[in-house]
C-alpha atoms as a PDB file:
ATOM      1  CA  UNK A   1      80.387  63.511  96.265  1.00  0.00           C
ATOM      2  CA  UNK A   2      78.989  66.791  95.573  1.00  0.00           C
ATOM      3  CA  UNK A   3      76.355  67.884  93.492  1.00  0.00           C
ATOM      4  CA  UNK A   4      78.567  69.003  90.844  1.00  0.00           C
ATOM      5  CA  UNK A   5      80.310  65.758  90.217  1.00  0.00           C
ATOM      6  CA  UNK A   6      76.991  63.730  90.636  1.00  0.00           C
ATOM      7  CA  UNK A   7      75.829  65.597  87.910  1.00  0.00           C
ATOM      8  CA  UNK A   8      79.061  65.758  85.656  1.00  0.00           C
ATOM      9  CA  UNK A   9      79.022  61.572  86.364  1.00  0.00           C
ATOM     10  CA  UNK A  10      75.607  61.631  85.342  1.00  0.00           C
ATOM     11  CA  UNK A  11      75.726  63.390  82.178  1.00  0.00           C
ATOM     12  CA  UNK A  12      78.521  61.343  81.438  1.00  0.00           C
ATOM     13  CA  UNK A  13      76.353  58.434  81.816  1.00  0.00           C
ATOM     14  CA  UNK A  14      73.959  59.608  79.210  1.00  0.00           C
ATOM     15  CA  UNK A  15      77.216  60.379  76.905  1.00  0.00           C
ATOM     16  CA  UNK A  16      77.862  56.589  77.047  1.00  0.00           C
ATOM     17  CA  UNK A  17      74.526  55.698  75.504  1.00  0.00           C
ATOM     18  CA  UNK A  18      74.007  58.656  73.423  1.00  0.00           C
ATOM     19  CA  UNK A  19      77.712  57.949  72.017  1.00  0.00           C
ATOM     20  CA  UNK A  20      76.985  53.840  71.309  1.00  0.00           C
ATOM     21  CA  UNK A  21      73.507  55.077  69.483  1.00  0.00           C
ATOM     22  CA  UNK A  22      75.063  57.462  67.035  1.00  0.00           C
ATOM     23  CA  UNK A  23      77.958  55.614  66.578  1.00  0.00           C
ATOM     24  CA  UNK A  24      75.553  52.134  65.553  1.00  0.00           C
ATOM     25  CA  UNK A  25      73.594  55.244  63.472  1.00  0.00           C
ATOM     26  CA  UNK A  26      76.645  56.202  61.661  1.00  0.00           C
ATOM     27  CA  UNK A  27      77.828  52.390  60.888  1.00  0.00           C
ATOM     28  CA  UNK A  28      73.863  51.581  60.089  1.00  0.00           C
ATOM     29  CA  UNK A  29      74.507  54.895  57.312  1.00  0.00           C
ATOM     30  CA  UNK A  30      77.585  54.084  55.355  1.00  0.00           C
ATOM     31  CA  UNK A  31      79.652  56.272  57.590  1.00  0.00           C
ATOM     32  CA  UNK A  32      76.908  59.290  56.898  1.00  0.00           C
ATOM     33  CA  UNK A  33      76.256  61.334  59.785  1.00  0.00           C
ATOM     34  CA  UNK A  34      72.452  60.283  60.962  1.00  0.00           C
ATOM     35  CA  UNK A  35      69.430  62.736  59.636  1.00  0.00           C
ATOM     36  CA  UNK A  36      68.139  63.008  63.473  1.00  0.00           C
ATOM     37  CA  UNK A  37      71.478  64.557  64.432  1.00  0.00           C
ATOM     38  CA  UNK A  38      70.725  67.501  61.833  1.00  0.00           C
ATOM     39  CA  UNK A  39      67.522  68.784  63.261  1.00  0.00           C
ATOM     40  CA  UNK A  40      67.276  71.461  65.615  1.00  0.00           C
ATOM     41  CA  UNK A  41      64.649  69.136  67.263  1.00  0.00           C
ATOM     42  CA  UNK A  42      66.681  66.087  67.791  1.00  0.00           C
ATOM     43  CA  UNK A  43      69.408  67.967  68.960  1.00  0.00           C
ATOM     44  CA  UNK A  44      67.301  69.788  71.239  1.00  0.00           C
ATOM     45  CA  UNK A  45      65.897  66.495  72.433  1.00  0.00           C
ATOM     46  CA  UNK A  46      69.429  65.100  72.874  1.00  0.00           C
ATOM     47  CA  UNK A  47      70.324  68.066  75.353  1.00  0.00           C
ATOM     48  CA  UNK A  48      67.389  67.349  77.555  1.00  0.00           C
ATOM     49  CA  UNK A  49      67.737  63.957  77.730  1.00  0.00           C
ATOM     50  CA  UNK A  50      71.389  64.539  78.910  1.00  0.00           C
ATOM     51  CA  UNK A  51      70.605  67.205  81.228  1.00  0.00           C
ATOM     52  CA  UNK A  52      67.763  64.970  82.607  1.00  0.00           C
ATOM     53  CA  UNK A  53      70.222  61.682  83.357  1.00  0.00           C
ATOM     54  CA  UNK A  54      72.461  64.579  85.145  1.00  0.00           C
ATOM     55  CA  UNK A  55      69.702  66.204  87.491  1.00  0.00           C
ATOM     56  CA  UNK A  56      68.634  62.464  87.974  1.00  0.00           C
ATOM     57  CA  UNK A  57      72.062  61.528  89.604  1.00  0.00           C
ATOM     58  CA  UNK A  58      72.119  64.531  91.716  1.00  0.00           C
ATOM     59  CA  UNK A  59      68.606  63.769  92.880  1.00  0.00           C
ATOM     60  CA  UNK A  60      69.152  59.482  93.540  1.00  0.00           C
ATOM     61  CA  UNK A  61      72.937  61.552  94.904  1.00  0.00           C
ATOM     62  CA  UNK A  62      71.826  63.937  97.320  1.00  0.00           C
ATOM     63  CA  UNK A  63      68.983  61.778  98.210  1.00  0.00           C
ATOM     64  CA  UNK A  64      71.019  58.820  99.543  1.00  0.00           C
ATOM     65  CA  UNK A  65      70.235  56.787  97.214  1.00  0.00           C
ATOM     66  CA  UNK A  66      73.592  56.557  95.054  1.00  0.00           C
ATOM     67  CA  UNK A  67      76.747  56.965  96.949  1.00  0.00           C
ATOM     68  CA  UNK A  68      79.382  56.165  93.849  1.00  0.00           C
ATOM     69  CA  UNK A  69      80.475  56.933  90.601  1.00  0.00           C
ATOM     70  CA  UNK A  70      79.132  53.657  89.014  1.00  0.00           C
ATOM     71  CA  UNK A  71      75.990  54.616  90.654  1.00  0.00           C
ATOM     72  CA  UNK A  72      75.872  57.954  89.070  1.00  0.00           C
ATOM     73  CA  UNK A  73      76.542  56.494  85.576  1.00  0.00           C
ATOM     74  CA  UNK A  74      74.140  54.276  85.405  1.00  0.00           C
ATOM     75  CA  UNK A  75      71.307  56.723  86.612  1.00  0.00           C
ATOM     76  CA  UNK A  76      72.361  59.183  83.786  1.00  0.00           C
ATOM     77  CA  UNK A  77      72.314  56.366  80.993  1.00  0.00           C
ATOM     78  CA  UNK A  78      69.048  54.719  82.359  1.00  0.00           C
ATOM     79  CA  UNK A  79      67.215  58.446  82.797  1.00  0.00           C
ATOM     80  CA  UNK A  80      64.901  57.738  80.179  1.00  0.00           C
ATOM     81  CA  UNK A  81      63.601  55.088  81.737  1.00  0.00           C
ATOM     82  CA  UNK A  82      63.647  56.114  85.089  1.00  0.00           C
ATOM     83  CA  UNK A  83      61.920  58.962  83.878  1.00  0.00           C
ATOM     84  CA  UNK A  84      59.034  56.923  81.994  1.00  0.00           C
ATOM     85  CA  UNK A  85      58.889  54.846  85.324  1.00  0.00           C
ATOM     86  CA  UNK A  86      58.223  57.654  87.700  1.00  0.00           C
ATOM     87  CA  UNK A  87      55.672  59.080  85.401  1.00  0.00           C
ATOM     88  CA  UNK A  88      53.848  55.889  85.726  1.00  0.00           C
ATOM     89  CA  UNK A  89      53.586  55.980  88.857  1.00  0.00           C
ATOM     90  CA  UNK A  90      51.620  59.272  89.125  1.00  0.00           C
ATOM     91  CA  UNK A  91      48.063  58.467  89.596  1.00  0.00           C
ATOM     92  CA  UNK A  92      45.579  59.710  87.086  1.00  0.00           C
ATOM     93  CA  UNK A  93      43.283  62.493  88.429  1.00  0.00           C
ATOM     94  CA  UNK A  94      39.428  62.700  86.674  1.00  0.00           C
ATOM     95  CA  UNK A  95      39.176  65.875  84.461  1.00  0.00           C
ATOM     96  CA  UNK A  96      37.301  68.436  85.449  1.00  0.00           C
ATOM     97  CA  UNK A  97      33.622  68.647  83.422  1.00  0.00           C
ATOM     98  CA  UNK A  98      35.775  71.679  81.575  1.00  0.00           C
ATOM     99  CA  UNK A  99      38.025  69.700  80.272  1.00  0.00           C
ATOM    100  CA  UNK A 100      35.619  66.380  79.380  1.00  0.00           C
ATOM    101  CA  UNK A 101      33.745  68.593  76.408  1.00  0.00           C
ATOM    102  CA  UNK A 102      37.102  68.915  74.730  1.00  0.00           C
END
């Protein structure tokens, strides 16, 4: 697969999840579209979370890593976590005596 359909598979992948959320919102509501969909900020939010799960499968894609569709899905709907994972990884590095008077 190219880039281009790792990343159109992956942003579909984050559709999937985004999609189930705000349609349990919109039951949860009455049939009222949800508050958080009405903010510049949550849409914002929304967009980079999709855009993230889409650069995600072209990374794990390009990589090696994820050689299929499926495999591209799931990386876009699981790029908040992947994303939370990674970052945990990172080791912590000991402010500078600049920083500690803060």
């Amino acid at each position: 697969m190219d880039g281009w359909e790792l990343a159109c598979w992956g942003l579909f992948g984050g559709f999937i999840v985004d999609g189930l959320e705000f349609w349990r919102d919109v039951r949860r509501n009455g049939g009222v579209w949800p508050v958080y969909y009405t903010s510049l900020p949550g849409v914002v939010a929304e967009v980079i979370r999709l855009f993230a799960g889409a650069g995600l499968a072209v990374a794990f894609g390009k990589s090696g890593q994820v050689s299929g569709v499926i495999g591209a899905i799931a990386i876009g709907a699981a790029a908040p976590l992947i994303v939370e994972k990674l970052g945990q990884q990172l080791p912590l590095l000991p402010m500078s005596p600049k920083e500690n008077t803060r």
